[in-house]
Protein backbone atom coordinates (compact mmCIF):
# COMPACT_ATOMS: atom_id res chain seq x y z
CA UNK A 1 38.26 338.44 249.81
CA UNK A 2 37.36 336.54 253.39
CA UNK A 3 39.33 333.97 254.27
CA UNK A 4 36.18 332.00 254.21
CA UNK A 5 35.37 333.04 250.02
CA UNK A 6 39.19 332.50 249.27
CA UNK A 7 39.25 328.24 250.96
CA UNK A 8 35.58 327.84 249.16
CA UNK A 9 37.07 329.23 246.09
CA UNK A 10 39.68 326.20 245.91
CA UNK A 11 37.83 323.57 247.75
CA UNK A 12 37.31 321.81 244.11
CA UNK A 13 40.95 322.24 243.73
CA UNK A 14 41.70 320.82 246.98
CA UNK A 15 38.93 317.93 246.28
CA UNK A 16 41.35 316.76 243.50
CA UNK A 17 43.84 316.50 245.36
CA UNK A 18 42.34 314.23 247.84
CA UNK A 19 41.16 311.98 245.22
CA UNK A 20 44.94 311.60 244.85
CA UNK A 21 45.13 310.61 247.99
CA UNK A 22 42.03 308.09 247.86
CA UNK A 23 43.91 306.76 244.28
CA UNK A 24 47.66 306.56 245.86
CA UNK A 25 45.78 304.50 248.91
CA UNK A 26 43.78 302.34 246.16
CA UNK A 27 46.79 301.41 244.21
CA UNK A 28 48.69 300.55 247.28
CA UNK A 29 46.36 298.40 248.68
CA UNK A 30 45.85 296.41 245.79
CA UNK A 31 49.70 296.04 244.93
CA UNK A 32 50.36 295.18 248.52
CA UNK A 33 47.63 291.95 248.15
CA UNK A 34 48.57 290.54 245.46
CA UNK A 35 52.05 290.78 247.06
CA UNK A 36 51.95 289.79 250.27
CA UNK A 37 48.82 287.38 249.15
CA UNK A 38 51.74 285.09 247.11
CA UNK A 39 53.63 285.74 250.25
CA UNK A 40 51.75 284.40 252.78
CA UNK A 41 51.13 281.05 250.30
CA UNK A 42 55.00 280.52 250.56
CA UNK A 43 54.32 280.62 254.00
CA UNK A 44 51.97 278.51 254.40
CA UNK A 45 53.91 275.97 252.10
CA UNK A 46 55.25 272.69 253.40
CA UNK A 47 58.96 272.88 251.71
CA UNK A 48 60.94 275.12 254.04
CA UNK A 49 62.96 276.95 251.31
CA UNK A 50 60.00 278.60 249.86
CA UNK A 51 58.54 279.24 253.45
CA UNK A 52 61.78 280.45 255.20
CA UNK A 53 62.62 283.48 252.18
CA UNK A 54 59.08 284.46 252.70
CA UNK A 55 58.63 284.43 256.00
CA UNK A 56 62.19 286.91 256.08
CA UNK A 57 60.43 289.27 253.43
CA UNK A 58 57.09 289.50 255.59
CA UNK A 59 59.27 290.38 258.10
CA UNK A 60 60.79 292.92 256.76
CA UNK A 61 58.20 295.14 254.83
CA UNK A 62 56.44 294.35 258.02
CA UNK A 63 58.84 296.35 260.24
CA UNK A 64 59.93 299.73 257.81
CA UNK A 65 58.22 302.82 258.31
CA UNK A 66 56.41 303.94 255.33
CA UNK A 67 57.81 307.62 256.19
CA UNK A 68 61.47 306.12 256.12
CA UNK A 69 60.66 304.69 252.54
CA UNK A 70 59.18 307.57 251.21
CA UNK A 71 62.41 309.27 251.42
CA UNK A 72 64.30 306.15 250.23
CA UNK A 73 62.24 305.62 247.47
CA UNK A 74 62.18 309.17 246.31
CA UNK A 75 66.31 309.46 245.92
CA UNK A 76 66.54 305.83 244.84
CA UNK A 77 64.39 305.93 242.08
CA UNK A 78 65.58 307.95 239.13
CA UNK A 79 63.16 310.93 238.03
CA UNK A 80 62.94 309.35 234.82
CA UNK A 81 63.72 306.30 232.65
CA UNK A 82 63.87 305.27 229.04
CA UNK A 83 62.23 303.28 227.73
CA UNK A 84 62.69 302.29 223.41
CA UNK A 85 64.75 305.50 222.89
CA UNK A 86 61.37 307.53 224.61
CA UNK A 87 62.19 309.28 227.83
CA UNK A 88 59.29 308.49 230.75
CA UNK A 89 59.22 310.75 233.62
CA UNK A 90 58.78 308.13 236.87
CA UNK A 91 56.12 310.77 238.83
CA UNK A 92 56.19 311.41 242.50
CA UNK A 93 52.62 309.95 242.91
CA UNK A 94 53.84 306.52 241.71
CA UNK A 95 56.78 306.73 243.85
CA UNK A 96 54.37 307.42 247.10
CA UNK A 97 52.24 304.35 245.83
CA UNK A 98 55.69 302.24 246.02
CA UNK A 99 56.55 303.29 249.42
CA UNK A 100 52.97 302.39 251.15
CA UNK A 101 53.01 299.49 249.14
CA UNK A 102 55.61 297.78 251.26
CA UNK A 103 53.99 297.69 254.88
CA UNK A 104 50.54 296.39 252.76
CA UNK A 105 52.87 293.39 251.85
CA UNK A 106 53.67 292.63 255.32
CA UNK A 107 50.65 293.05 256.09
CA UNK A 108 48.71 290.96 253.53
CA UNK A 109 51.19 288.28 253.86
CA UNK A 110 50.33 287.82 257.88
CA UNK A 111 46.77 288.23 256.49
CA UNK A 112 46.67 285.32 253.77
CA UNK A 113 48.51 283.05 256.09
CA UNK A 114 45.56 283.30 259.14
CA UNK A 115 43.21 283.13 256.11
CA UNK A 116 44.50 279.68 254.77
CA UNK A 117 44.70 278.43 258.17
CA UNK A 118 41.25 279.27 259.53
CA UNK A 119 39.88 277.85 256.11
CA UNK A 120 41.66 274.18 257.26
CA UNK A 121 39.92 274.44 260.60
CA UNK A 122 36.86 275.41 259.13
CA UNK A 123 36.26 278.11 260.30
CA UNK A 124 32.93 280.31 258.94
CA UNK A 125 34.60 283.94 259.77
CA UNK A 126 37.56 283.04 258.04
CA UNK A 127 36.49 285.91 255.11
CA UNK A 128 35.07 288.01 257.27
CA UNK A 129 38.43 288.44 259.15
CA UNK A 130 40.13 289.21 256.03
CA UNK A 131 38.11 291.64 254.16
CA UNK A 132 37.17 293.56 257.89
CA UNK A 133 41.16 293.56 258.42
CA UNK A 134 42.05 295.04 254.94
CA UNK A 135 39.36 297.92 255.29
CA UNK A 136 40.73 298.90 258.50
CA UNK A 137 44.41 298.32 256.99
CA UNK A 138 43.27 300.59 253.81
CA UNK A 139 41.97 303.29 256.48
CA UNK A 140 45.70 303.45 257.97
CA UNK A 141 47.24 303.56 254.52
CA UNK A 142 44.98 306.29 253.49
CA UNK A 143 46.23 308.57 256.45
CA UNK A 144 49.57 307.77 255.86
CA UNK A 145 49.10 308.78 252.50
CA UNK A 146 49.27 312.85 253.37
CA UNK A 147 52.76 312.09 254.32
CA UNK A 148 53.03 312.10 250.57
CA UNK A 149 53.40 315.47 250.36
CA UNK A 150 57.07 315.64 251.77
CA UNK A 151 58.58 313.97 248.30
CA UNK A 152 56.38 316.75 246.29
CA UNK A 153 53.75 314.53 245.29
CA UNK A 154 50.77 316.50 244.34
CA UNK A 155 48.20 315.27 247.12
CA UNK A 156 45.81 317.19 249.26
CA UNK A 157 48.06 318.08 251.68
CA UNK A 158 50.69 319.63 249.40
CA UNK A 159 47.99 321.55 247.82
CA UNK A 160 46.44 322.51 250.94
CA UNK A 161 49.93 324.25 251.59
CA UNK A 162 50.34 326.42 248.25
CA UNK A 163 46.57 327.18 249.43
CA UNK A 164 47.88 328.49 252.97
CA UNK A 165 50.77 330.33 251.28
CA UNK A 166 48.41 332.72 249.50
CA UNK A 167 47.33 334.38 252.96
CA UNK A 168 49.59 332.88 255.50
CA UNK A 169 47.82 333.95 258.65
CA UNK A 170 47.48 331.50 261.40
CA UNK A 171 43.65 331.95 261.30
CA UNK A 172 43.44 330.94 257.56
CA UNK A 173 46.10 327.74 258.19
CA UNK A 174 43.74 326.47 261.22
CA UNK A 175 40.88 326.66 258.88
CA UNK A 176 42.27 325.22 255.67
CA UNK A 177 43.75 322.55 257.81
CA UNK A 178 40.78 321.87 259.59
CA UNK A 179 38.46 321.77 256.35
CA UNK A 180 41.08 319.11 254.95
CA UNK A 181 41.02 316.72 257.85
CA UNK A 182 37.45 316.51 258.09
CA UNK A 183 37.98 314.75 254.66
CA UNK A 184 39.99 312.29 256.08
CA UNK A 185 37.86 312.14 258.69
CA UNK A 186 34.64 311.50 256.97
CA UNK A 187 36.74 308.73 255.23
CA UNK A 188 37.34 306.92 258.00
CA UNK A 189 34.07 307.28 259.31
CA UNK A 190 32.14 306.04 256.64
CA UNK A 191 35.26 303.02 255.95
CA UNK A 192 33.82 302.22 259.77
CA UNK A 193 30.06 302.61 259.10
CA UNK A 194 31.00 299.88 256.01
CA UNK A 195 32.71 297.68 258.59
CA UNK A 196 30.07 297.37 260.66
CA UNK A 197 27.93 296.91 258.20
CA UNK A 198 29.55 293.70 256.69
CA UNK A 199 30.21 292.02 260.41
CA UNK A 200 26.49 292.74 260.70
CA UNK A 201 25.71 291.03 257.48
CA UNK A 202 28.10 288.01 258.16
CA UNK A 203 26.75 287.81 261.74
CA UNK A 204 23.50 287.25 260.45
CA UNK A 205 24.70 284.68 257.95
């Protein structure tokens, strides 16, 4: 079998594995708002001891590396837990979601609190700031996501490897490699086609 015939024969394989990727991204994204969203209202709050705490949180899921908490998260966590005398494996994919979660709140937080301020000074981009910044904030997360692969989580780039191990010549890694990054790329190319779109629409308005 060509080394062409043998990466078409697992593409759908490999296709499932990036929609882990799209779903670990998803997940983190969303946790990581509604996080950092209730963040950045404590900091925008006039009592300091709800803006101070805050503001030292931001900071610091601001400033870890999501790479450094994979690898945290991973040992810390146990493998499983129980739960009403039933034993519930914690899965790697969950733990990956975790780990990108953190910068998101950081992130969102600094987000919410321009948000809330442009809103008092009226001013008509205020949304448009937001939901631009979050799409090019989910593009990021979804590239860091392949980095899931290094705690066993079951993503596109972990599969792409078990792929590569069935003929490991350098030819077939180049090509695997190169047929799963064009994902990702076409991902981030069509996150920044939707970009412009919106600022286009909003412009207009």
């Amino acid at each position: 079998m060509s080394a062409l015939a043998l990466l078409l024969e697992h593409t759908p394989w490999l296709l499932g594995g990036f929609v882990w990727n799209l779903l670990i991204s998803l997940l983190a994204m969303l946790f990581g708002t509604l996080l950092g969203g209730a963040l950045g209202w404590l900091r925008d709050q006039p009592i300091w001891s709800l803006r101070a705490p805050a503001g030292v949180l931001t900071s610091v899921c601001r400033n870890v590396p999501s790479f450094v908490l994979l690898f945290y998260v991973a040992f810390v966590l146990p493998v499983e837990v129980v739960v009403a005398d039933q034993v519930i494996l914690l899965p790697l994919w969950l733990k990956a979601v975790l780990a990108l979660t953190i910068p998101v709140i950081g992130f969102a937080s600094d987000q919410t609190l321009g948000y809330r301020r442009q809103v008092r000074m009226r001013l008509a981009s205020a949304r448009a700031v937001f939901t631009l910044s979050w799409l090019q904030y989910f593009l990021i997360v979804l590239m860091a996501s392949a980095t899931a692969s290094v705690i066993g989580a079951d993503e596109v780039v972990g599969r792409a490897n078990r792929v590569i191990a069935i003929d490991s010549s350098p030819g077939f890694l180049l090509l695997v490699y190169t047929w799963v990054c064009s994902w990702f790329l076409l991902a981030g190319l069509l996150l920044v086609r939707l970009r412009a779109l919106l600022e286009r629409g909003w412009r207009v308005q």
